[in-house]
N, C-alpha and C. Protein backbone atom coordinates (compact mmCIF):
# COMPACT_ATOMS: atom_id res chain seq x y z
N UNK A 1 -103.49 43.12 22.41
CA UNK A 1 -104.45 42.05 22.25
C UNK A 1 -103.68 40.73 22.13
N UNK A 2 -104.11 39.60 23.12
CA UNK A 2 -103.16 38.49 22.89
C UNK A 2 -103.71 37.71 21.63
N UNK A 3 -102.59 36.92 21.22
CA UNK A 3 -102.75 36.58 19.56
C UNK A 3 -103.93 35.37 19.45
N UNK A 4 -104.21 35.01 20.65
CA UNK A 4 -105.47 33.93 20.78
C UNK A 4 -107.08 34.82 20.24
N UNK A 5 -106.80 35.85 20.74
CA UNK A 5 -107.94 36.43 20.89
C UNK A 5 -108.52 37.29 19.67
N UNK A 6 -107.11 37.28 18.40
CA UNK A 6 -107.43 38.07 17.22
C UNK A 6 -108.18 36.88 15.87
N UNK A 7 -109.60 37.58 15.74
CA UNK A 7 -110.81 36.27 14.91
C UNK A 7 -109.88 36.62 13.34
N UNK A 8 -108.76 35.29 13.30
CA UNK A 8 -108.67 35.58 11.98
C UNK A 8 -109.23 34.90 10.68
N UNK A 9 -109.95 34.08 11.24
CA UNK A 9 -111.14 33.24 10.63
C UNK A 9 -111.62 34.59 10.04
N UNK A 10 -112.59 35.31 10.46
CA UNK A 10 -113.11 36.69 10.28
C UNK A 10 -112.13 37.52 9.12
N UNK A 11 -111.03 37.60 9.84
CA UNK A 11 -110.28 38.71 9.04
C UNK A 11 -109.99 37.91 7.33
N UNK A 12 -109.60 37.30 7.31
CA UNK A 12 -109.45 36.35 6.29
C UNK A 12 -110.75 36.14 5.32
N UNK A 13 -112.19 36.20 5.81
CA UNK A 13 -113.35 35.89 4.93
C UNK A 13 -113.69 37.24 4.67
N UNK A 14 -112.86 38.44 4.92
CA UNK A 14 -113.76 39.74 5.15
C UNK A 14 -113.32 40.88 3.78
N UNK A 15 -113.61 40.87 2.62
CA UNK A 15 -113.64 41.26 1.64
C UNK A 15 -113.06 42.77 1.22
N UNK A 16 -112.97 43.80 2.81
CA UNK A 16 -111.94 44.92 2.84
C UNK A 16 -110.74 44.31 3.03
N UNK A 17 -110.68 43.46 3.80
CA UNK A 17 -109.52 42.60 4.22
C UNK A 17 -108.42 42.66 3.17
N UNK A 18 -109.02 41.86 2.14
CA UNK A 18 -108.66 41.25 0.67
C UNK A 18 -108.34 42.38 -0.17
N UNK A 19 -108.85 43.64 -0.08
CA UNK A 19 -109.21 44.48 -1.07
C UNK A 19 -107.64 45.34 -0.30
N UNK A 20 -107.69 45.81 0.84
CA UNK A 20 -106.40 46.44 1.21
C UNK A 20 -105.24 45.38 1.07
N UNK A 21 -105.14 44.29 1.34
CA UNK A 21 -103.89 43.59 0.87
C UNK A 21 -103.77 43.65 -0.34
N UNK A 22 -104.53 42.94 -1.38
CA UNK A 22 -104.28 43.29 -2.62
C UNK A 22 -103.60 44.92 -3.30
N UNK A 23 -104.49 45.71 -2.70
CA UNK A 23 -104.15 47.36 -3.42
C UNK A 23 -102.96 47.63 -2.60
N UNK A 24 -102.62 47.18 -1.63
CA UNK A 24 -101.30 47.15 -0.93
C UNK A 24 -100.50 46.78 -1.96
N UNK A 25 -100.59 45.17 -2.60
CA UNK A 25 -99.37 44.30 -2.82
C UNK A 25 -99.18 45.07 -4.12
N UNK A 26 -100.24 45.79 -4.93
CA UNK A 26 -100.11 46.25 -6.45
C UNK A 26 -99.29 47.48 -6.10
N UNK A 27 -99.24 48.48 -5.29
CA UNK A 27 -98.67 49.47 -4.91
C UNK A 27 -97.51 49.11 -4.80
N UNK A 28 -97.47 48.47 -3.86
CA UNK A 28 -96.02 47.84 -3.59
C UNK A 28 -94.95 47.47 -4.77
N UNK A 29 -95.49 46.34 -5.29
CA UNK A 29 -95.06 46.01 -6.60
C UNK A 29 -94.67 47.20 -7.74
N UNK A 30 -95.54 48.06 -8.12
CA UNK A 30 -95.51 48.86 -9.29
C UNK A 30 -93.85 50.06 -8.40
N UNK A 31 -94.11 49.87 -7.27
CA UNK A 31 -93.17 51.63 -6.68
C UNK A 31 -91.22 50.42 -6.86
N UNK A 32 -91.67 49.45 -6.42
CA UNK A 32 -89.98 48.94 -6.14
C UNK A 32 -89.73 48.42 -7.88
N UNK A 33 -91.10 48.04 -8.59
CA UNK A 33 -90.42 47.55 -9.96
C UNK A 33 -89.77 48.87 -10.61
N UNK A 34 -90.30 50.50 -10.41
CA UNK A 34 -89.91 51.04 -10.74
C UNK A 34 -88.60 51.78 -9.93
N UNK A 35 -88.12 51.64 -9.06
CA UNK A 35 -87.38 51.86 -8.02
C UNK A 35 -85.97 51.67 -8.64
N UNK A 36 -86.40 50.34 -8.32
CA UNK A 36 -85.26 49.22 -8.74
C UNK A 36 -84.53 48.84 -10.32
N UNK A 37 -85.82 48.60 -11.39
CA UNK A 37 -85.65 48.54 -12.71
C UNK A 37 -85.81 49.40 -13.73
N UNK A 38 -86.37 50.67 -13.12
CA UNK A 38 -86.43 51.87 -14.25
C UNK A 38 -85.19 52.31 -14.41
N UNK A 39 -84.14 52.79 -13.36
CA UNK A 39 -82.88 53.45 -13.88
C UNK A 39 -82.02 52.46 -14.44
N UNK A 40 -82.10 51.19 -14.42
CA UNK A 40 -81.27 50.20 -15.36
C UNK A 40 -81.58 50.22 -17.10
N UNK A 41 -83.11 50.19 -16.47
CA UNK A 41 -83.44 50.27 -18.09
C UNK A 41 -83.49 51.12 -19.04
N UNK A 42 -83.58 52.28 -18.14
CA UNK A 42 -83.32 53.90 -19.14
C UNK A 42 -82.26 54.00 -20.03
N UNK A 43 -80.78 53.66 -18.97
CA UNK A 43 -79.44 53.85 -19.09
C UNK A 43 -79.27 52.41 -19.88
N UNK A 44 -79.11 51.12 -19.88
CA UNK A 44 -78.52 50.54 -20.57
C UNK A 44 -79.54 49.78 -22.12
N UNK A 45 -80.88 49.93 -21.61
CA UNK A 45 -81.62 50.02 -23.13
C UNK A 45 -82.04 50.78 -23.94
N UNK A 46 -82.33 51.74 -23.14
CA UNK A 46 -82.97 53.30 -24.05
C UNK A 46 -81.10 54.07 -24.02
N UNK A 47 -80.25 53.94 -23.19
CA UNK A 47 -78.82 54.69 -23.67
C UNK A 47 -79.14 56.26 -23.26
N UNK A 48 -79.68 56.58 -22.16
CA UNK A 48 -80.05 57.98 -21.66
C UNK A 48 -78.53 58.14 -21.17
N UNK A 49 -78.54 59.44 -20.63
CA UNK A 49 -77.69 59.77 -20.02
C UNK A 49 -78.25 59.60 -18.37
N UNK A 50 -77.54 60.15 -17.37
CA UNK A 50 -77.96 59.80 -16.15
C UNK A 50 -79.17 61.20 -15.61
N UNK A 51 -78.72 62.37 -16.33
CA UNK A 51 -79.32 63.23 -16.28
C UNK A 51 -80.75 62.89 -16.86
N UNK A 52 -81.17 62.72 -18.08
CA UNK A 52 -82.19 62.36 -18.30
C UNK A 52 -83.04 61.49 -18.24
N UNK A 53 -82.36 60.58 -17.55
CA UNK A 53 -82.65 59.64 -16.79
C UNK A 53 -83.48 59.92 -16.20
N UNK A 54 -82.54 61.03 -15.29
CA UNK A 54 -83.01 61.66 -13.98
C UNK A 54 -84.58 62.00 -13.88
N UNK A 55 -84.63 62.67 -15.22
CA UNK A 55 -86.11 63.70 -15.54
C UNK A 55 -87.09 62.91 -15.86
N UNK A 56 -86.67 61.37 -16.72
CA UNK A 56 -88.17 60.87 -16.62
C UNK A 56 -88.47 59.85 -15.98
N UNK A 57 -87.38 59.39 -14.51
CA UNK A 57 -87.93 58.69 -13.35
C UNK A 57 -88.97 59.64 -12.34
N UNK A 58 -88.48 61.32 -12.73
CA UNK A 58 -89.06 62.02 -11.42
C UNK A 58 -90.49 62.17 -12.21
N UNK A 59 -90.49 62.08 -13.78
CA UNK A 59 -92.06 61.96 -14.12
C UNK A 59 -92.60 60.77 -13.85
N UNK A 60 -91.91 59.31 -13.75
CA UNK A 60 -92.78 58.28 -13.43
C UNK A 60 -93.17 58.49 -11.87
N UNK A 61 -92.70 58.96 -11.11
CA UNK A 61 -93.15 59.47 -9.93
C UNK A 61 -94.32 60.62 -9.75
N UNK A 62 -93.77 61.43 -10.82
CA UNK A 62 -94.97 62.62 -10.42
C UNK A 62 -96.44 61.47 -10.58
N UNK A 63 -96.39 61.14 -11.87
CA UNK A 63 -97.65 60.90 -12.72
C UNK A 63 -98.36 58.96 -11.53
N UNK A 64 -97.59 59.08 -10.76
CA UNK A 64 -97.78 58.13 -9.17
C UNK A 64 -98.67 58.68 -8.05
N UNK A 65 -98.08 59.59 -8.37
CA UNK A 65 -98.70 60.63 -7.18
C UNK A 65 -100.12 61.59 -7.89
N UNK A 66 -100.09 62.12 -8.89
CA UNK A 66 -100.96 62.35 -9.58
C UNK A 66 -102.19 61.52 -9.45
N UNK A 67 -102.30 60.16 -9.96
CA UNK A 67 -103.09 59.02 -9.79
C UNK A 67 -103.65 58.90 -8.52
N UNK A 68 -102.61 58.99 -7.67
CA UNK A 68 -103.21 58.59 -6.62
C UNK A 68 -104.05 59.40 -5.63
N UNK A 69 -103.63 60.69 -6.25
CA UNK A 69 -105.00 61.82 -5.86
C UNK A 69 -106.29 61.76 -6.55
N UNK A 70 -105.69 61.49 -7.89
CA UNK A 70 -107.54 61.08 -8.53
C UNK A 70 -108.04 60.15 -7.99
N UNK A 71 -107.33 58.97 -7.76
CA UNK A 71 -108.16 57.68 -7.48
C UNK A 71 -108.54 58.03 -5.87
N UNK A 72 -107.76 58.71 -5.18
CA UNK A 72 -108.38 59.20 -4.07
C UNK A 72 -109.85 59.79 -3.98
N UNK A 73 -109.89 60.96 -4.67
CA UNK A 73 -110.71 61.68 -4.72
C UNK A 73 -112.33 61.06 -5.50
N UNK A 74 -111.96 60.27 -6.70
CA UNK A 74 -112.64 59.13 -7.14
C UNK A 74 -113.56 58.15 -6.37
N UNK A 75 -112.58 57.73 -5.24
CA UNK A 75 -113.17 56.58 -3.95
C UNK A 75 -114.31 57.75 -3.48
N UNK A 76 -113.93 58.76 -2.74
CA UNK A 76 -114.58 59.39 -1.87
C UNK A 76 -115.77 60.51 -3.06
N UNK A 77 -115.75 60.58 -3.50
CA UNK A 77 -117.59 60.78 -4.73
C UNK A 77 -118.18 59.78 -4.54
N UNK A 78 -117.13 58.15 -5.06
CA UNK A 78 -118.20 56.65 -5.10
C UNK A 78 -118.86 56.73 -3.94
N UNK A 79 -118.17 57.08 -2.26
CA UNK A 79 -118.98 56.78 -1.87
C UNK A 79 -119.80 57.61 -1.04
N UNK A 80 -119.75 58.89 -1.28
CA UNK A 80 -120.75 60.34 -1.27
C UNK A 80 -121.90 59.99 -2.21
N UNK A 81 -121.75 58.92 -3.55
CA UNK A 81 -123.13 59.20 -3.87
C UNK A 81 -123.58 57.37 -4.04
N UNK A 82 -123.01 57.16 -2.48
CA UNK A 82 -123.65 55.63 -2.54
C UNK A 82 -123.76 54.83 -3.39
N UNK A 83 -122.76 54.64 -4.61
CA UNK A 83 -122.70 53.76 -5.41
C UNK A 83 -121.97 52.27 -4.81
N UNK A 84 -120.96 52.83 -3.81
CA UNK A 84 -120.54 51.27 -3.13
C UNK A 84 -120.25 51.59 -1.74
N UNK A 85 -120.41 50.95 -0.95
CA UNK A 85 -120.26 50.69 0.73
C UNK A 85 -119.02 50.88 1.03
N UNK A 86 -118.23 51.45 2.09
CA UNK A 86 -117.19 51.02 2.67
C UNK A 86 -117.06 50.11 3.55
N UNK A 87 -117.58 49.05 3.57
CA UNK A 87 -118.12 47.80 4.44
C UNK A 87 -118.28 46.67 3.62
């Protein structure tokens, strides 16, 4: 599609639009803050070892993934019993 022809007037006023960038940027944010700043902070403020470290980055992960099956499964009831639109 040439770039003349994509209505981003449209895309920009359109309220899924907004709603996937946003839940994008929070995703985003929460996976690299923990990525990046959980094994610093284990080891040089809490004084873990690297091993145990180990065990409760792979729980801040599980309990990521966990969530994100409820909140999955959550969306799709809301909108099986028509409480909100996907539109």
């Amino acid at each position: 599609v040439p770039a003349e022809n994509i209505p981003w007037c449209a895309i920009l006023r359109c309220k899924a639009a907004w709603a996937c960038w946003i839940g994008h940027t929070v995703y985003s944010w929460n996976f690299y803050t923990l990525l990046t700043q959980l094994p610093s902070y284990l080891s040089l403020l809490l004084h873990l070892s690297p091993d145990e470290a180990g065990w409760i980055m792979s729980l801040a992960y599980l309990l990521m993934l966990a969530t994100s099956i409820f909140a999955g499964i959550l969306a799709d009831k809301i909108l099986a019993n028509n409480l909100m639109s996907s539109t």
